[in-house]
C-alpha atoms as a PDB file:
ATOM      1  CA  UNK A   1       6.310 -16.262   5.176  1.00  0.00           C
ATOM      2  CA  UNK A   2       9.571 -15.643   7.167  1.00  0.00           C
ATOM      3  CA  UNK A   3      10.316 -12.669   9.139  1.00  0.00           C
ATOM      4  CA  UNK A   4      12.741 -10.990   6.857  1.00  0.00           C
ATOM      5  CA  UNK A   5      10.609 -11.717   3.989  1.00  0.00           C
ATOM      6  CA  UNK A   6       7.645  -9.699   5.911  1.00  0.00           C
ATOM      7  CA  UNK A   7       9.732  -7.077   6.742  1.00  0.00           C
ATOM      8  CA  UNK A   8      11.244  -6.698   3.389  1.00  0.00           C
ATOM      9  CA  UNK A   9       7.566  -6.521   2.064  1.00  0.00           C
ATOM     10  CA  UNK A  10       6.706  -4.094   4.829  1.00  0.00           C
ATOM     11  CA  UNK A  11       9.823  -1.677   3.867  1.00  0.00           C
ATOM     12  CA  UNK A  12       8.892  -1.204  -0.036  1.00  0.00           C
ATOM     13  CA  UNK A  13       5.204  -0.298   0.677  1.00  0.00           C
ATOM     14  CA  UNK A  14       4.138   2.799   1.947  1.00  0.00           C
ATOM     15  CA  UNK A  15       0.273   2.669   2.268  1.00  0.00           C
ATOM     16  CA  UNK A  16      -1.182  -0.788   3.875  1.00  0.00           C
ATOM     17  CA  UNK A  17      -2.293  -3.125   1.197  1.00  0.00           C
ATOM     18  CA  UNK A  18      -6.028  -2.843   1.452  1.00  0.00           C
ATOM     19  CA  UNK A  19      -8.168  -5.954   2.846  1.00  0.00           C
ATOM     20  CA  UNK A  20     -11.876  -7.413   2.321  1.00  0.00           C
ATOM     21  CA  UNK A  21     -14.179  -5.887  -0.201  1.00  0.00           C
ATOM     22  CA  UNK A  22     -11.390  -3.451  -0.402  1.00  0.00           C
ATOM     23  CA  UNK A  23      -8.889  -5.879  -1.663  1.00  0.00           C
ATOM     24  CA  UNK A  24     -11.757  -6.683  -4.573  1.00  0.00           C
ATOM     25  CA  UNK A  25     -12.648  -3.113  -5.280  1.00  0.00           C
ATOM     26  CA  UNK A  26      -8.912  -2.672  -6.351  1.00  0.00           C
ATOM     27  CA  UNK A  27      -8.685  -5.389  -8.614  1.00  0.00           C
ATOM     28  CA  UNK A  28     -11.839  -4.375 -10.152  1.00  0.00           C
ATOM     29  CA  UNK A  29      -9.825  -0.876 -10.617  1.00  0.00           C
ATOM     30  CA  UNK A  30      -6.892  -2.880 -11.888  1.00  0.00           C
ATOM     31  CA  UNK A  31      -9.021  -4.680 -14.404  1.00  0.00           C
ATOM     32  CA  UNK A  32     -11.013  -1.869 -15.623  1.00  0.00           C
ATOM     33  CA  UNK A  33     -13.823  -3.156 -13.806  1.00  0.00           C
ATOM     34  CA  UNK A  34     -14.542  -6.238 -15.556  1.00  0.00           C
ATOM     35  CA  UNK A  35     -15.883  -9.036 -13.366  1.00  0.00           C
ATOM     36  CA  UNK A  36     -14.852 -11.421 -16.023  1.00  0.00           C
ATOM     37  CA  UNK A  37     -11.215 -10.277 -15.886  1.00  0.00           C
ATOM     38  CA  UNK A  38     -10.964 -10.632 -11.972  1.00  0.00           C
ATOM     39  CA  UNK A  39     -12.181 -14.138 -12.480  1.00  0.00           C
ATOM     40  CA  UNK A  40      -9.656 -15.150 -15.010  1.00  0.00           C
ATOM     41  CA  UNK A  41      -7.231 -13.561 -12.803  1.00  0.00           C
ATOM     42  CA  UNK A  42      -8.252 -15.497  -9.517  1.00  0.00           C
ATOM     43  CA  UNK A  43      -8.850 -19.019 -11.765  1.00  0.00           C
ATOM     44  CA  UNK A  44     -12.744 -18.797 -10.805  1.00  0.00           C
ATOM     45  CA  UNK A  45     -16.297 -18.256 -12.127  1.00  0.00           C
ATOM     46  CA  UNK A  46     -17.584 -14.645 -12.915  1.00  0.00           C
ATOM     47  CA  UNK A  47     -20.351 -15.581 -11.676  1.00  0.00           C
ATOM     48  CA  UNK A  48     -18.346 -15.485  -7.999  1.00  0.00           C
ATOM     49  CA  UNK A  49     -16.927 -12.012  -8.291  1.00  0.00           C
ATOM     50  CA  UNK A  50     -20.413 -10.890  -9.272  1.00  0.00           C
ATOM     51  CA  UNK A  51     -21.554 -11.993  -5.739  1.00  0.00           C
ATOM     52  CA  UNK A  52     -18.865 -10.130  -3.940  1.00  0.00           C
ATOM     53  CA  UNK A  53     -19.606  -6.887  -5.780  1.00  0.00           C
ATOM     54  CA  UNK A  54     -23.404  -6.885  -6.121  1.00  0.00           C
ATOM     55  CA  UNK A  55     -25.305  -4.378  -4.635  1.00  0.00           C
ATOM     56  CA  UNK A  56     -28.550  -5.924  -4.328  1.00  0.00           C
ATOM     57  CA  UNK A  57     -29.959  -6.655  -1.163  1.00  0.00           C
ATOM     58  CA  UNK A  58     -29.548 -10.073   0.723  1.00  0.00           C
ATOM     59  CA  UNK A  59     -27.285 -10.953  -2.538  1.00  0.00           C
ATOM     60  CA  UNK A  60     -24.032  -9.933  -1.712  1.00  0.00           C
ATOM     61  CA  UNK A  61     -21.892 -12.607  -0.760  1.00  0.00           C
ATOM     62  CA  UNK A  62     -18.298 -12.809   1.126  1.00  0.00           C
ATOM     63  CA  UNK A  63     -15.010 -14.456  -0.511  1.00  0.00           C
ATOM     64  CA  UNK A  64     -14.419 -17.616   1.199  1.00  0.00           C
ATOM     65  CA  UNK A  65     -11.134 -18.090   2.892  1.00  0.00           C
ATOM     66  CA  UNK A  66      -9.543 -19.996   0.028  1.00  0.00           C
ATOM     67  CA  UNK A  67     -10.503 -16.804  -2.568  1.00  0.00           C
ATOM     68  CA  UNK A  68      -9.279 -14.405   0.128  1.00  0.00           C
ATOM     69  CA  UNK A  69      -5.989 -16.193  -0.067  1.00  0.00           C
ATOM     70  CA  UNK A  70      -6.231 -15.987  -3.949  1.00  0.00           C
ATOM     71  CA  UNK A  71      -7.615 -11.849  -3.710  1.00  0.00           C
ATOM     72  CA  UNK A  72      -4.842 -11.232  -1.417  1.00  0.00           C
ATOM     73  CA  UNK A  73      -2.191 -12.913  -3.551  1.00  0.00           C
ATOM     74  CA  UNK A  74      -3.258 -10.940  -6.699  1.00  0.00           C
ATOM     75  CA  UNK A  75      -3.742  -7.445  -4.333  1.00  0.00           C
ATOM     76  CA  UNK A  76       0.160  -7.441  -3.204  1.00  0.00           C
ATOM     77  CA  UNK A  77       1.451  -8.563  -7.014  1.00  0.00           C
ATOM     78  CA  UNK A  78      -0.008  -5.652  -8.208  1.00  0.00           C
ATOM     79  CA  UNK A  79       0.074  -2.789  -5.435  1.00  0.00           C
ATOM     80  CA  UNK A  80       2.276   0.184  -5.632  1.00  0.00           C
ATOM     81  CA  UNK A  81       4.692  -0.917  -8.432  1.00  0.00           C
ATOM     82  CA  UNK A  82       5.990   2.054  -8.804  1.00  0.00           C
ATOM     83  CA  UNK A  83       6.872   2.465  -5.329  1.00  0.00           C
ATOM     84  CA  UNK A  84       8.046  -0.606  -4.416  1.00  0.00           C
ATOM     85  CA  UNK A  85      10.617   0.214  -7.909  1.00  0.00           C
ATOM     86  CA  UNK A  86      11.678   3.573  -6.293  1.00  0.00           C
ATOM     87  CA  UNK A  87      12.253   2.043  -2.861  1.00  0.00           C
ATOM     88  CA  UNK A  88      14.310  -0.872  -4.277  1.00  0.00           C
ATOM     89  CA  UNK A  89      16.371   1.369  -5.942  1.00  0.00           C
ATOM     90  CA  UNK A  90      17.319   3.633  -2.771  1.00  0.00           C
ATOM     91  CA  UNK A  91      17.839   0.494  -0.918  1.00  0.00           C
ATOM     92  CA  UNK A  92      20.159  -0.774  -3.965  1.00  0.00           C
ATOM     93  CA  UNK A  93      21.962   2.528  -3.923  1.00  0.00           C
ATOM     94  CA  UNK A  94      21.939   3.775  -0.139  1.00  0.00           C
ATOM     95  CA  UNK A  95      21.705   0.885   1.554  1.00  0.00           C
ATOM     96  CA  UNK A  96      19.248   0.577   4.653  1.00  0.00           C
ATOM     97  CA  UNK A  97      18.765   0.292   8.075  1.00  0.00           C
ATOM     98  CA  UNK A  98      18.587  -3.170   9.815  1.00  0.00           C
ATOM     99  CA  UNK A  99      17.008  -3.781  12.969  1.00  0.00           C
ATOM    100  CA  UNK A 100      16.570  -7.328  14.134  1.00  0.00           C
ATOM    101  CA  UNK A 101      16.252  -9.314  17.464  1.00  0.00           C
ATOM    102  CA  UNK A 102      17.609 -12.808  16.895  1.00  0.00           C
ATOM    103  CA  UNK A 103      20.226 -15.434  18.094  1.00  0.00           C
ATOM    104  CA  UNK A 104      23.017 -14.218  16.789  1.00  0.00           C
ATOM    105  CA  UNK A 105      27.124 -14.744  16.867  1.00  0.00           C
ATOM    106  CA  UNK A 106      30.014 -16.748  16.456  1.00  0.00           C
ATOM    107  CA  UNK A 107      29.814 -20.157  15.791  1.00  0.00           C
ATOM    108  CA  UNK A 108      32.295 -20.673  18.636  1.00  0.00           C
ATOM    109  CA  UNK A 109      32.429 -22.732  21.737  1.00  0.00           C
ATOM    110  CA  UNK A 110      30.336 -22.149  24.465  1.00  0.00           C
ATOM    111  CA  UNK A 111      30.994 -20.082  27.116  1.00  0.00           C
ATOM    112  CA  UNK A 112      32.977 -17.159  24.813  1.00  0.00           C
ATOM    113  CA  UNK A 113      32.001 -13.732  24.271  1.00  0.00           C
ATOM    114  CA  UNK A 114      30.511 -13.926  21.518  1.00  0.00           C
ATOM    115  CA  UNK A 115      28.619 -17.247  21.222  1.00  0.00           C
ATOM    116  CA  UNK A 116      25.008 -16.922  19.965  1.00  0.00           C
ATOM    117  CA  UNK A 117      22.441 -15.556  22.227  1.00  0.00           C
ATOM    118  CA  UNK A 118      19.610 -13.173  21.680  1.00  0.00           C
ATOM    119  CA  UNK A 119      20.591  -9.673  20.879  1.00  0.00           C
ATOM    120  CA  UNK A 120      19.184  -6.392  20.222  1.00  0.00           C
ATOM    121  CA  UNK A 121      20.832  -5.299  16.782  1.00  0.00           C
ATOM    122  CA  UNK A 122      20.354  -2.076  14.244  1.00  0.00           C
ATOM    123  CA  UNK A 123      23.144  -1.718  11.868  1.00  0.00           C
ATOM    124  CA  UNK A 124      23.454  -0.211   8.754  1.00  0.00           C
ATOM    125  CA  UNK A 125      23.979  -2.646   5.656  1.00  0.00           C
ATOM    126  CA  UNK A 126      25.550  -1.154   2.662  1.00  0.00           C
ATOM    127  CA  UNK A 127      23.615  -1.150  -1.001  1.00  0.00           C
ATOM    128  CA  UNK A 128      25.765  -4.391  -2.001  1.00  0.00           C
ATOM    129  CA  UNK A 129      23.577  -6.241   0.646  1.00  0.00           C
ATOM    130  CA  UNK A 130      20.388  -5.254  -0.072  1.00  0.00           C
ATOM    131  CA  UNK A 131      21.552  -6.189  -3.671  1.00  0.00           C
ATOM    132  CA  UNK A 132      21.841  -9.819  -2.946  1.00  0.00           C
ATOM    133  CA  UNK A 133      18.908  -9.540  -0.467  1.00  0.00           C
ATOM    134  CA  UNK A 134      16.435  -8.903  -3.297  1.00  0.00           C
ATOM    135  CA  UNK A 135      18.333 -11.285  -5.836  1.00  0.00           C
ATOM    136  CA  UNK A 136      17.520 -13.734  -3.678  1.00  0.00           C
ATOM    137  CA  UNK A 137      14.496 -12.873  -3.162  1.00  0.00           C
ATOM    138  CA  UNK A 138      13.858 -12.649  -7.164  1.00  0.00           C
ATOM    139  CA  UNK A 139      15.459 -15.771  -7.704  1.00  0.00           C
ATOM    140  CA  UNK A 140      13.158 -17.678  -5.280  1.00  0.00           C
ATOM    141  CA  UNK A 141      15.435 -17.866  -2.137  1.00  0.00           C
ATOM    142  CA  UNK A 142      13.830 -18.651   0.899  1.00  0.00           C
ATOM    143  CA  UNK A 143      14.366 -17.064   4.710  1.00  0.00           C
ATOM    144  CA  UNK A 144      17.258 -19.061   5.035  1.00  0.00           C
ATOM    145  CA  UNK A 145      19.198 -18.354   1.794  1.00  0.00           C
ATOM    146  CA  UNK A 146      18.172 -14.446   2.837  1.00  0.00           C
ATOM    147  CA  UNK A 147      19.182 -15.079   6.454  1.00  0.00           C
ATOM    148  CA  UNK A 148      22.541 -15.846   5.054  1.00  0.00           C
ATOM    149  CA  UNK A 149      23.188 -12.701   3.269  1.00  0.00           C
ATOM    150  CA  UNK A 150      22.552 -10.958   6.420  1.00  0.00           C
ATOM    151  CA  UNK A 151      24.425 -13.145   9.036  1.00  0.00           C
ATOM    152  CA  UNK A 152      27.562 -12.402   6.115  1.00  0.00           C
ATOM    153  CA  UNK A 153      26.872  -8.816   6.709  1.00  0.00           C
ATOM    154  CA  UNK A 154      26.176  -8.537  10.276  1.00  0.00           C
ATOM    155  CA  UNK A 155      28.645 -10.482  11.178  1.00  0.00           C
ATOM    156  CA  UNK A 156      30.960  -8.047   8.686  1.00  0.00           C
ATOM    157  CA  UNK A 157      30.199  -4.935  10.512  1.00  0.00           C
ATOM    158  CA  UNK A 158      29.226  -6.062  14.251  1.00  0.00           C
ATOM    159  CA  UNK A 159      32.877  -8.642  14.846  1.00  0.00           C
ATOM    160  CA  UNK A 160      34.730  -8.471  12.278  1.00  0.00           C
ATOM    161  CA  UNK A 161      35.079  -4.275  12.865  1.00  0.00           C
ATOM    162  CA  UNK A 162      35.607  -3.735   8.920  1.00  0.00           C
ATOM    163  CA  UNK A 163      37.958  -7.170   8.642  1.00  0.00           C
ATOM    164  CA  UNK A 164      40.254  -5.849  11.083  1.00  0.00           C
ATOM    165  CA  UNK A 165      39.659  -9.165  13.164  1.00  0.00           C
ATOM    166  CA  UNK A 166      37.955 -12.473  13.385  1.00  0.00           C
ATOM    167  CA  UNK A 167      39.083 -14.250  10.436  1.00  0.00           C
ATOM    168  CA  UNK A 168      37.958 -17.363   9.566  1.00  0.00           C
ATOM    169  CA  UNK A 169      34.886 -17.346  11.756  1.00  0.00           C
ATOM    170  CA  UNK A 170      31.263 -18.442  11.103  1.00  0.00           C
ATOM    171  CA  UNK A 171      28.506 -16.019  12.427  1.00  0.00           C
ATOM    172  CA  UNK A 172      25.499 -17.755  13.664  1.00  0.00           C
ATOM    173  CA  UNK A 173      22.071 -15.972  12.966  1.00  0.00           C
ATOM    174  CA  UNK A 174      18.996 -17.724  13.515  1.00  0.00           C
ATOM    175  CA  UNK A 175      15.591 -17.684  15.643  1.00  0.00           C
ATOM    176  CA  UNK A 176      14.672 -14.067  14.043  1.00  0.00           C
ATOM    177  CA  UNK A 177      11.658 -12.872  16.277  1.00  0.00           C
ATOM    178  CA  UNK A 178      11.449  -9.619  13.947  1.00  0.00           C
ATOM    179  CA  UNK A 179      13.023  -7.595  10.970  1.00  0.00           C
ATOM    180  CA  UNK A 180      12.467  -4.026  10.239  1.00  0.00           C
ATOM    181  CA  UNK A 181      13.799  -2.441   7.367  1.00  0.00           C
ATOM    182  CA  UNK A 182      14.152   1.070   6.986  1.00  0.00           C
ATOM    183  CA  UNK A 183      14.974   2.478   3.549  1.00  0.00           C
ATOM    184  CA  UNK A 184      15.860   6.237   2.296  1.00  0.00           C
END
């Protein structure tokens, strides 16, 4: 997972998606606590889930790394719906706060201004942009298809001054070493 989709996760929650037994004590909630649900939701044996969740001594067992990936999977599908809604919705209608360190610039030759180098960057990307953001997202888009959307953007509000110059131009963004989100 890239670092805009991370921080796009990280901006629609607003409690940390819980870990470990946890992560299996909320799908247990989620399924009205039927071991044989959480299996057919995971794809394994209810048999398994009853060895997470016993309580007998020396019985108990721990999900192996390959059902943690599976628990953890099924844990962010299903956490805060409701919120994640509402804070798609602000973002949609408000618009949000973008702050980023990454190579970023004109696709120009070296030596100008403005070619790509590392910068420091917060801006403030309108609700059109974090419309296409999550369309992408929706309709399977990867980093770079999402990385796109933002160069567009960035590169709208940081050069081009509103289209009042630098027509024509192709904005470099790449090497993201993070992306916060801030919304409403």
């Amino acid at each position: 997972m890239g670092e805009i989709v991370k921080g796009l996760e990280r901006a629609l929650l607003t409690r940390p998606v819980p870990t470990s037994d946890a992560a299996v004590r909320f799908l247990l909630k989620t399924q009205k606590g039927s071991t044989k649900n959480v299996a057919v939701l995971l794809g394994i044996s209810q048999r398994t889930v009853q060895r997470w969740v016993t309580t007998r001594p020396g019985m108990r067992r721990r999900p192996s790394a390959v059902h943690a990936g599976l628990i953890d999977e099924a844990v962010r599908a299903r956490w805060q719906p409701l919120v994640r809604a509402r804070q798609r919705a602000r973002a949609e209608a408000d618009g949000f706060v973008f702050h980023t360190r990454a190579r970023f610039g004109f696709a120009a030759p070296a030596g100008s201004s403005d070619d790509p180098r590392v910068r420091l960057i917060t801006q403030y990307p309108s609700g059109e942009v974090a419309r296409e953001l999550f369309a992408a997202r929706d309709a399977g888009g990867g980093e770079q298809q999402q990385m796109v959307v933002l160069a567009r953007a960035l590169g709208h509000a940081y050069f081009r001054d509103g289209d009042l110059r630098a027509h024509g131009l192709g904005i470099a963004f790449t090497d993201v070493e993070f992306a916060e989100f801030s919304i409403g």
